[in-house]
C-alpha atoms as a PDB file:
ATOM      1  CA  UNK A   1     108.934 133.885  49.414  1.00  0.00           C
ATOM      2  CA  UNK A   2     109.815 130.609  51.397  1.00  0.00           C
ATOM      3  CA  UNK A   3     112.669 128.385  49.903  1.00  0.00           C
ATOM      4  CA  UNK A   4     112.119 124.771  50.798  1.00  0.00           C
ATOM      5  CA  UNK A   5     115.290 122.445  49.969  1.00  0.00           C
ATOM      6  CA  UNK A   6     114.988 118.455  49.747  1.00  0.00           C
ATOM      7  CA  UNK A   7     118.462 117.470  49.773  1.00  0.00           C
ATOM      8  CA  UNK A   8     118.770 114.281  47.853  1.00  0.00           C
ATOM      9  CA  UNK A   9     115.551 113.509  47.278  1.00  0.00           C
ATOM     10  CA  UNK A  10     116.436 110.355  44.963  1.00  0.00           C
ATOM     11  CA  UNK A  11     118.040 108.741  47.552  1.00  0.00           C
ATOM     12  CA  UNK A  12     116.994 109.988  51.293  1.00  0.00           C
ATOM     13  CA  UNK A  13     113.361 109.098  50.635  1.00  0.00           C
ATOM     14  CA  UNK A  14     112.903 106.137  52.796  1.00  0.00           C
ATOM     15  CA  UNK A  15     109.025 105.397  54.099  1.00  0.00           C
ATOM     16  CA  UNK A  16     107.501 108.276  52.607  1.00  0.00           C
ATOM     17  CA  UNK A  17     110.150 110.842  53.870  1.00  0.00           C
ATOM     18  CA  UNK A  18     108.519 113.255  50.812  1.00  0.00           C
ATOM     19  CA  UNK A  19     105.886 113.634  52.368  1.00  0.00           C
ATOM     20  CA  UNK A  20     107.661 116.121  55.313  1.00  0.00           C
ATOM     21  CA  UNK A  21     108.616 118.589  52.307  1.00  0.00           C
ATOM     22  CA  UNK A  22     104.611 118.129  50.793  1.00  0.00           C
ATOM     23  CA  UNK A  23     102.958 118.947  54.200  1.00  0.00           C
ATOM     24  CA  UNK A  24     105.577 122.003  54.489  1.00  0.00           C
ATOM     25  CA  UNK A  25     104.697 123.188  51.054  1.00  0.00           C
ATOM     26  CA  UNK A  26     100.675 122.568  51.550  1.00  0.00           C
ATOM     27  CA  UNK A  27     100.231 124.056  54.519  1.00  0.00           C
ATOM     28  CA  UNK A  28     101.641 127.293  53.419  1.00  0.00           C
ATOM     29  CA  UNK A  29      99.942 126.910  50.416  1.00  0.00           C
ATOM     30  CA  UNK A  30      96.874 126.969  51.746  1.00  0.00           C
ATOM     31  CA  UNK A  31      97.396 130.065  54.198  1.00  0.00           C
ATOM     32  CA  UNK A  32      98.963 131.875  50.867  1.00  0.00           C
ATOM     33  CA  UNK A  33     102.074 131.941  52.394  1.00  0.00           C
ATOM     34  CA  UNK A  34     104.406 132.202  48.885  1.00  0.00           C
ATOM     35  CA  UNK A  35     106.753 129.021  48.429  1.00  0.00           C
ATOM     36  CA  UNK A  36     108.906 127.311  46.258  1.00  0.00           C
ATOM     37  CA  UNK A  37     110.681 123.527  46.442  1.00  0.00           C
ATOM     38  CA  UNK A  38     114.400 123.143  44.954  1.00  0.00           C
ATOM     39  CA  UNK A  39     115.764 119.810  44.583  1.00  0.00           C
ATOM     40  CA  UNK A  40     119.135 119.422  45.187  1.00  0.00           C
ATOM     41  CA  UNK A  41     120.710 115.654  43.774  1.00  0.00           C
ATOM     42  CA  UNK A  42     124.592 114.642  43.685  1.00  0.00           C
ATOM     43  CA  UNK A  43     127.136 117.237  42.039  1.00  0.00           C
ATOM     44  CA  UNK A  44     124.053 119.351  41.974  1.00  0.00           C
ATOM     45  CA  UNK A  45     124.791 123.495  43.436  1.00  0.00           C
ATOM     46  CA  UNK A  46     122.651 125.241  46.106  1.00  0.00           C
ATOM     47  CA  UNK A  47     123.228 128.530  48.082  1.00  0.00           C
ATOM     48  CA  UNK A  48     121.932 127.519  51.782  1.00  0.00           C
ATOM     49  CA  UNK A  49     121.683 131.580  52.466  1.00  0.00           C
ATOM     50  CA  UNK A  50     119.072 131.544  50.108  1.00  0.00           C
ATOM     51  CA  UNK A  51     116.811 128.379  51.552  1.00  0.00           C
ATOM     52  CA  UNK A  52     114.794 128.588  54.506  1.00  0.00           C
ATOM     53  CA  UNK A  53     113.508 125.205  55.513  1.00  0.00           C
ATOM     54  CA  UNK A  54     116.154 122.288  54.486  1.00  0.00           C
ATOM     55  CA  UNK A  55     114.893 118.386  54.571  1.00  0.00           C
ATOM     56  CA  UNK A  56     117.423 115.150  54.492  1.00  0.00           C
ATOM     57  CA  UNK A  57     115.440 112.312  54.487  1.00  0.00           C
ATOM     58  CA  UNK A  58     116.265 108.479  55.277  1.00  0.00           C
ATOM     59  CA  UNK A  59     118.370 106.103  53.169  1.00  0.00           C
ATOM     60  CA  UNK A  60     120.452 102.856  53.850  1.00  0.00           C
ATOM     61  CA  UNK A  61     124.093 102.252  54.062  1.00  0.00           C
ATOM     62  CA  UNK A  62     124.539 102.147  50.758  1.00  0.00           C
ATOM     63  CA  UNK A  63     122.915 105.392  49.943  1.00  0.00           C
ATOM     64  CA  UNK A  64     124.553 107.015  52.327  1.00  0.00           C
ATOM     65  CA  UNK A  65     127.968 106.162  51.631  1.00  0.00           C
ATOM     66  CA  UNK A  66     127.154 107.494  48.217  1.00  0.00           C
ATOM     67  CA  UNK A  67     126.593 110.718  49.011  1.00  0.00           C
ATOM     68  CA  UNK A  68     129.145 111.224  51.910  1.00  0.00           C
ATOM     69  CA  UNK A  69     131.379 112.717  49.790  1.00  0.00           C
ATOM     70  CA  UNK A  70     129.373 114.957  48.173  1.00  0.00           C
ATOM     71  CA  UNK A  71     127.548 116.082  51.572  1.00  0.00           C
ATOM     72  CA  UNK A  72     131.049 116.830  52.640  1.00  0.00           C
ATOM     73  CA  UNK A  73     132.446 118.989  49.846  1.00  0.00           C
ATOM     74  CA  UNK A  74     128.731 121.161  51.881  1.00  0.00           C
ATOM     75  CA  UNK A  75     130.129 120.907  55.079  1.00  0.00           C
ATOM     76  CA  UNK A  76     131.772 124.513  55.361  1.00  0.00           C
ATOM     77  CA  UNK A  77     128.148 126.094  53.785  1.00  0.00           C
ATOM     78  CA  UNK A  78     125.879 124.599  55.861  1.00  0.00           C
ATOM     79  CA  UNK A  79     127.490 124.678  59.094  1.00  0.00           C
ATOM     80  CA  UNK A  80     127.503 128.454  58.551  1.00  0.00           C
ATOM     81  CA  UNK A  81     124.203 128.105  57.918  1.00  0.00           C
ATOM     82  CA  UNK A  82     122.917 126.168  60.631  1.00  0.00           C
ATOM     83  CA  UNK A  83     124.802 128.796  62.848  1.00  0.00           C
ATOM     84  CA  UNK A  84     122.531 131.465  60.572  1.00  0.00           C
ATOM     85  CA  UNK A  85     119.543 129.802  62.291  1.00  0.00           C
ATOM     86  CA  UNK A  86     118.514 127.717  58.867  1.00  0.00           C
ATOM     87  CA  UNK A  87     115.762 125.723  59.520  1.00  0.00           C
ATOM     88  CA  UNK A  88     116.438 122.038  59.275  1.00  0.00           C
ATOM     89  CA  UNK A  89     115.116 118.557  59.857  1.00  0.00           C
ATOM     90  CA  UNK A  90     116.989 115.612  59.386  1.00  0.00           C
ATOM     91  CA  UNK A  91     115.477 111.978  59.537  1.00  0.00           C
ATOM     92  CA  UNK A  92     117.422 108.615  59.804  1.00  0.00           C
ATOM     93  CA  UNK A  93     120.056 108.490  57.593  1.00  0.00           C
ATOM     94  CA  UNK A  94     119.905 112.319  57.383  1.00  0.00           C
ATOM     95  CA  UNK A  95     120.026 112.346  61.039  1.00  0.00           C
ATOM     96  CA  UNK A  96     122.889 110.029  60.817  1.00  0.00           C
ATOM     97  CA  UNK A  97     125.069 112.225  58.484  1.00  0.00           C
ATOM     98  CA  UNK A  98     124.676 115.564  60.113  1.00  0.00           C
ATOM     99  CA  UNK A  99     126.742 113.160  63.698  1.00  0.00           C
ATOM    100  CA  UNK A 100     130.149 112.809  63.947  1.00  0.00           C
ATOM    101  CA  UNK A 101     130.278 109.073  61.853  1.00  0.00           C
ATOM    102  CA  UNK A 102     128.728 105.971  61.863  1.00  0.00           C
ATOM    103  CA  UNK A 103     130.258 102.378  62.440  1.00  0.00           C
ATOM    104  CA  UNK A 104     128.847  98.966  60.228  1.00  0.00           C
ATOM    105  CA  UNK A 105     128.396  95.750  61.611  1.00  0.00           C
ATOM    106  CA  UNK A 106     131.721  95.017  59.380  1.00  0.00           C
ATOM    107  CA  UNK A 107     133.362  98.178  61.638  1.00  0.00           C
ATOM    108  CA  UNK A 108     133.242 100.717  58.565  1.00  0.00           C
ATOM    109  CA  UNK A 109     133.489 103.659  59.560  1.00  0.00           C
ATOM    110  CA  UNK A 110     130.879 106.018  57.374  1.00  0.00           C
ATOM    111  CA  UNK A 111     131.928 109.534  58.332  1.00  0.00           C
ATOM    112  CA  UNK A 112     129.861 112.229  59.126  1.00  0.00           C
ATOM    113  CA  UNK A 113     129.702 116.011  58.472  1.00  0.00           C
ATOM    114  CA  UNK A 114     130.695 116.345  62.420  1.00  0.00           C
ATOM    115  CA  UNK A 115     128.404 119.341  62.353  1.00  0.00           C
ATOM    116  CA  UNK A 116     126.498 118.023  65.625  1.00  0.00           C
ATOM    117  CA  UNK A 117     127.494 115.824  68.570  1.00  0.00           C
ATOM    118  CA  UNK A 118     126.841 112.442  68.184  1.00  0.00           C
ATOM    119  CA  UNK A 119     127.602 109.132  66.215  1.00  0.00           C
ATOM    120  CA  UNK A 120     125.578 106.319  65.470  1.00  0.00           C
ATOM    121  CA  UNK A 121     126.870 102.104  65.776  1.00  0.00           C
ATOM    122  CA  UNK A 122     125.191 100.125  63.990  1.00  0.00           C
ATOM    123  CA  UNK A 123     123.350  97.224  66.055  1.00  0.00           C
ATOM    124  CA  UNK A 124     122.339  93.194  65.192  1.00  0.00           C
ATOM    125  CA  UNK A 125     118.769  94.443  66.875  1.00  0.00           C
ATOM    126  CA  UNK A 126     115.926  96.259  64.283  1.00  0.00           C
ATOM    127  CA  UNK A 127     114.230  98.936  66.389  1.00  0.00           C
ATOM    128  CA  UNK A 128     110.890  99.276  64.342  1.00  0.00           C
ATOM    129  CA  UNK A 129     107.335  99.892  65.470  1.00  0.00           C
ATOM    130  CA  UNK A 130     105.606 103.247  66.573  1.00  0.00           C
ATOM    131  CA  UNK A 131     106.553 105.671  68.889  1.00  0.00           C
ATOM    132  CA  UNK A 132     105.703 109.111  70.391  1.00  0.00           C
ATOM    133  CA  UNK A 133     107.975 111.300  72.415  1.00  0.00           C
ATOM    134  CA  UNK A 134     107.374 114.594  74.288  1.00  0.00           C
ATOM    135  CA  UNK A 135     108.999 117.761  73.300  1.00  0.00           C
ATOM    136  CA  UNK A 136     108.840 121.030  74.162  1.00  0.00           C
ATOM    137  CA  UNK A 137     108.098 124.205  71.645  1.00  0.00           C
ATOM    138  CA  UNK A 138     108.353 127.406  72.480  1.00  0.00           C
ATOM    139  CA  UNK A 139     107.481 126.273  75.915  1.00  0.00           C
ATOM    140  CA  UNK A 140     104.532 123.910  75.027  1.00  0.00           C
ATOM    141  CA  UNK A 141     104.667 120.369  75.441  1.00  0.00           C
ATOM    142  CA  UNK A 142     103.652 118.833  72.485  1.00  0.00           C
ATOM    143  CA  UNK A 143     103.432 114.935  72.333  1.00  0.00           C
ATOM    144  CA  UNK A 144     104.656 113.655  68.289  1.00  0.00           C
ATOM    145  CA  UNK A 145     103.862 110.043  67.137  1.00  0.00           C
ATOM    146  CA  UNK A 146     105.662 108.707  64.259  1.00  0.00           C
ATOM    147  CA  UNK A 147     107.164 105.412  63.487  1.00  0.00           C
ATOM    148  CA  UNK A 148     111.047 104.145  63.572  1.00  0.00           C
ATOM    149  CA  UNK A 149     112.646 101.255  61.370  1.00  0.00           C
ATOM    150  CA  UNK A 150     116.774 101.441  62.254  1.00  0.00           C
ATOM    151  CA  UNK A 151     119.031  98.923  63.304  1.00  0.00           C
ATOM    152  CA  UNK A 152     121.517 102.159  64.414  1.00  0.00           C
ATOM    153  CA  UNK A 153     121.808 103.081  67.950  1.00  0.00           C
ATOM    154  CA  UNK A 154     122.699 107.059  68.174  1.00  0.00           C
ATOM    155  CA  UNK A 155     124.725 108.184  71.236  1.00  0.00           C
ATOM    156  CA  UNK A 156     124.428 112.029  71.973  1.00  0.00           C
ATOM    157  CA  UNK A 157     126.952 113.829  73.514  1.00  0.00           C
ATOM    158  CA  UNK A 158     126.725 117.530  74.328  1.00  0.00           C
ATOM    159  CA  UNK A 159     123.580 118.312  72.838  1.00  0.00           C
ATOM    160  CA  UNK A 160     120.091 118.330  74.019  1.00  0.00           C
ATOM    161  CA  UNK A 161     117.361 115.433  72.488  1.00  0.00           C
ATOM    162  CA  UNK A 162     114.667 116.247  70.245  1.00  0.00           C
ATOM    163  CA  UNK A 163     112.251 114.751  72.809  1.00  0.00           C
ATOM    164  CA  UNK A 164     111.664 112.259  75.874  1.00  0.00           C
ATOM    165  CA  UNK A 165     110.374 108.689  75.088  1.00  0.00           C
ATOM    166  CA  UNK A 166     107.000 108.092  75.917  1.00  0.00           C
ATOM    167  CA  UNK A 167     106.874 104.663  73.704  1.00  0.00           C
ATOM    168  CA  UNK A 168     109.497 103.349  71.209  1.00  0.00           C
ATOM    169  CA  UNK A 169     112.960 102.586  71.203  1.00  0.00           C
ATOM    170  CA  UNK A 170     113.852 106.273  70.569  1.00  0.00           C
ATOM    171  CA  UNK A 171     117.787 106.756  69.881  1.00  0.00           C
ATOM    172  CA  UNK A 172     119.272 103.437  71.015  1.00  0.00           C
ATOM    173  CA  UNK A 173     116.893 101.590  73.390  1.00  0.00           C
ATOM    174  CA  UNK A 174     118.404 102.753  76.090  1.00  0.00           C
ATOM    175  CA  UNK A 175     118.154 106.395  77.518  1.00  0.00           C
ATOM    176  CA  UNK A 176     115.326 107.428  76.917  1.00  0.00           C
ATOM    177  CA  UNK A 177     116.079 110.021  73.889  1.00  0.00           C
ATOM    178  CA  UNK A 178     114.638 110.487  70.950  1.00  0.00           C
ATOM    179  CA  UNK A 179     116.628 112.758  67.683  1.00  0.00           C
ATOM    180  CA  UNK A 180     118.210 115.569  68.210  1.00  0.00           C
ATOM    181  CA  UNK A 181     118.449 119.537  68.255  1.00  0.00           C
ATOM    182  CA  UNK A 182     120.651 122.142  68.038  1.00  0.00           C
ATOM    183  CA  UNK A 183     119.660 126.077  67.178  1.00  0.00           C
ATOM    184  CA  UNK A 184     116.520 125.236  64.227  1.00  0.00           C
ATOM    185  CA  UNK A 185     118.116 121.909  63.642  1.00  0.00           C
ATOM    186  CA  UNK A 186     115.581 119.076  64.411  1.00  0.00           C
ATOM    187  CA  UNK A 187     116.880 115.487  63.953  1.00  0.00           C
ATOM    188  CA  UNK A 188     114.590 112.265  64.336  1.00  0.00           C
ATOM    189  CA  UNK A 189     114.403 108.698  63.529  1.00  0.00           C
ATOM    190  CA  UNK A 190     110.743 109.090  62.985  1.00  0.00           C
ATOM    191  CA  UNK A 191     109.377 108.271  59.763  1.00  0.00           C
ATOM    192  CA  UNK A 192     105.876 108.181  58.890  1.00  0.00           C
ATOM    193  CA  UNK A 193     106.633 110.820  58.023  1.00  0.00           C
ATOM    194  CA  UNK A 194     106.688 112.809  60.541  1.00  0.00           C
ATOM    195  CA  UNK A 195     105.102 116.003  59.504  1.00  0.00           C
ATOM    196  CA  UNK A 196     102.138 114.985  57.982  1.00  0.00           C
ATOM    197  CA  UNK A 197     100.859 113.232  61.813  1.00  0.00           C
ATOM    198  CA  UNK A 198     102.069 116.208  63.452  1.00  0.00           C
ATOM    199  CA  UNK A 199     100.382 118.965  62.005  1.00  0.00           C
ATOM    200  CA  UNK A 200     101.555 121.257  65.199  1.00  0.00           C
ATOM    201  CA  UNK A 201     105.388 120.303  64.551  1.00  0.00           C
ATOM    202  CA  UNK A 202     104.671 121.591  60.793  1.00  0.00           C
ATOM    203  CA  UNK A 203     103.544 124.467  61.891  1.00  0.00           C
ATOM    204  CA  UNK A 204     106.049 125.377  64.472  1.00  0.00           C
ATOM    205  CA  UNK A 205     108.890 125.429  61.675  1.00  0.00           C
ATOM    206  CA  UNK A 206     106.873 127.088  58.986  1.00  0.00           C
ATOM    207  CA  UNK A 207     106.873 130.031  61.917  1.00  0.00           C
ATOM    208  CA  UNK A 208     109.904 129.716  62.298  1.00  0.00           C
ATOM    209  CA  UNK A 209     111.204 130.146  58.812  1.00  0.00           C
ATOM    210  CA  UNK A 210     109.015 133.191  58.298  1.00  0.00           C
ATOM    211  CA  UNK A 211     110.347 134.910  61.050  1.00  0.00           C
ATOM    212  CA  UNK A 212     113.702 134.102  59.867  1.00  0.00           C
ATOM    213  CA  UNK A 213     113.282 136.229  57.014  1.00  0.00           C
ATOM    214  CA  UNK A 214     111.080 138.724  59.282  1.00  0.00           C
ATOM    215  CA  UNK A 215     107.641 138.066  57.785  1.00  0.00           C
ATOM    216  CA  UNK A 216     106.294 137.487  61.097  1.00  0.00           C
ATOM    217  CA  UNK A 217     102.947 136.792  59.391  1.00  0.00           C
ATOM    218  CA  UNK A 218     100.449 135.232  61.960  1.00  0.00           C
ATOM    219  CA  UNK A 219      99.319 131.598  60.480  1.00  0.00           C
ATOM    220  CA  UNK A 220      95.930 131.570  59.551  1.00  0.00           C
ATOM    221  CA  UNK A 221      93.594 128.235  61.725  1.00  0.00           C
ATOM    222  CA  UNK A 222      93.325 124.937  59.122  1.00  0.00           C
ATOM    223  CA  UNK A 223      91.079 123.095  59.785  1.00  0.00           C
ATOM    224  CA  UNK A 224      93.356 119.730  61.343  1.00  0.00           C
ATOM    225  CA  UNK A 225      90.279 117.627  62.882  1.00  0.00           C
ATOM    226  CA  UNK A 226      91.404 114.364  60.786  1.00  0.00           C
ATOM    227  CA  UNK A 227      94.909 114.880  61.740  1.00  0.00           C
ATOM    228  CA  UNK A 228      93.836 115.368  65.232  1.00  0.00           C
ATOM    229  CA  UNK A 229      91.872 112.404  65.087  1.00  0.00           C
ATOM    230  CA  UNK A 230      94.901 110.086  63.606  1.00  0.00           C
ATOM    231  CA  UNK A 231      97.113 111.451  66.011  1.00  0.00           C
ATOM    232  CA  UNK A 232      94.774 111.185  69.090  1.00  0.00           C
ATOM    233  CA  UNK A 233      94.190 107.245  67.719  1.00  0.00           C
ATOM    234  CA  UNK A 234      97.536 106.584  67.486  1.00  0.00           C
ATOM    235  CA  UNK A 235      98.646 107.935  71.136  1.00  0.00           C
ATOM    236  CA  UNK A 236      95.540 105.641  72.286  1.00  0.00           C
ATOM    237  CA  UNK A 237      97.157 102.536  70.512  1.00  0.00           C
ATOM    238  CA  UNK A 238     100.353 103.363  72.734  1.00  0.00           C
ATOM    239  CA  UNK A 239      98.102 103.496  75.222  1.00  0.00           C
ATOM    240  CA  UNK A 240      98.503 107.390  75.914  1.00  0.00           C
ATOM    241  CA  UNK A 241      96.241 109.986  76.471  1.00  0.00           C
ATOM    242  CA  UNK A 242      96.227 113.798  75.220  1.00  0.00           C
ATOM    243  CA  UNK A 243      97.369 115.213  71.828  1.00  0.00           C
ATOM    244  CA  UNK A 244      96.961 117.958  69.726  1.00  0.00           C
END
């Protein structure tokens, strides 16, 4: 059985962030692929050994300097996890905490687990609208669409993007970038959420979680025509062509 985590899920849960840990839970549902969801909140235990997709969703400032502490008293567990291979993904804020800190507008430093290279400033600028990037899985390229709301600009160091900008602001208006990754550790300012308009993203970590724990079970065809469609409309709205 598959052990899904939502760390947090009373406070990450900006702009339907949920709705990641729903498609991961439906679409093995419906290939009969066994799964359970643990919620984890403040002061609350979990054994990371014994989860196999992990979600940290968006929250403000405030939220997150709430459970910075907490989140750290983890940091030892899930760094040896994430060097275990768990499977992760991390939006906004949860993207945020995973970096090395991140600095207010009033030069507050927030810190962060340090687990991955990076830190976030916070900016006067809003980078909201929609975006797509380009990544590459398992040697596909596979364009993603989702949609960004941050005024933080993250700076990555030595680790390699999520994706390439094809539209957006991505990471900090500025490079190109978009999230980050590092072993099965996917990081994003993409809302939307994400997994629900990228029904091949989904997919590609439900594999990977199952081989993980060596059930290398092929995943059964769903039938993904209306999330094809959405996603095809919304790469023709950014004026690009393709999807999947």
């Amino acid at each position: 059985m598959l052990t899904v985590c939502h760390l947090y899920p009373d406070l990450l849960n900006l702009y339907g962030d949920r709705g990641n840990v729903i498609a991961f839970l439906q679409r093995c549902r419906w290939r009969n692929i066994p799964v359970q969801l643990l919620e984890v909140n403040l002061g609350e235990t979990v054994d990371f050994n014994q989860v196999d997709f992990l979600f940290l969703g968006g929250g403000s400032d405030r939220e997150q300097n709430l459970i910075s502490d907490d989140l750290g008293q983890r940091k030892v567990f899930l760094h040896q996890a994430i060097e275990d291979g768990l499977i992760i993904l991390a939006i906004c804020g949860g993207y945020q905490l995973l970096g090395q800190y991140y600095r207010t507008l009033e030069n507050e430093v927030i810190p962060g687990l340090g687990l991955l290279d990076y830190y976030t400033v916070a900016s006067t600028k809003r980078f909201i609208g929609n975006v797509a990037i380009e990544l590459n899985l398992d040697n596909q390229i596979l364009k993603v669409t989702g949609f960004e709301n941050h005024a933080g600009k993250t700076h990555l160091g030595n680790i390699e993007p999520l994706g390439n900008l094809l539209s957006g602001y991505g990471n900090n208006g500025k490079d190109g970038t978009e999230g980050a990754r590092y072993k099965n550790v996917f990081c994003s300012y993409l809302h939307g959420p994400l997994l629900p308009k990228n029904s091949v993203f989904t997919d590609h970590l439900i594999k990977l979680a199952l081989c993980r724990r060596n059930m290398n079970k092929e995943l059964i065809s769903l039938n993904d025509e209306f999330e094809k469609d959405a996603h095809k409309l919304m790469l023709s709205r950014l004026k690009l062509s393709g999807g999947d």
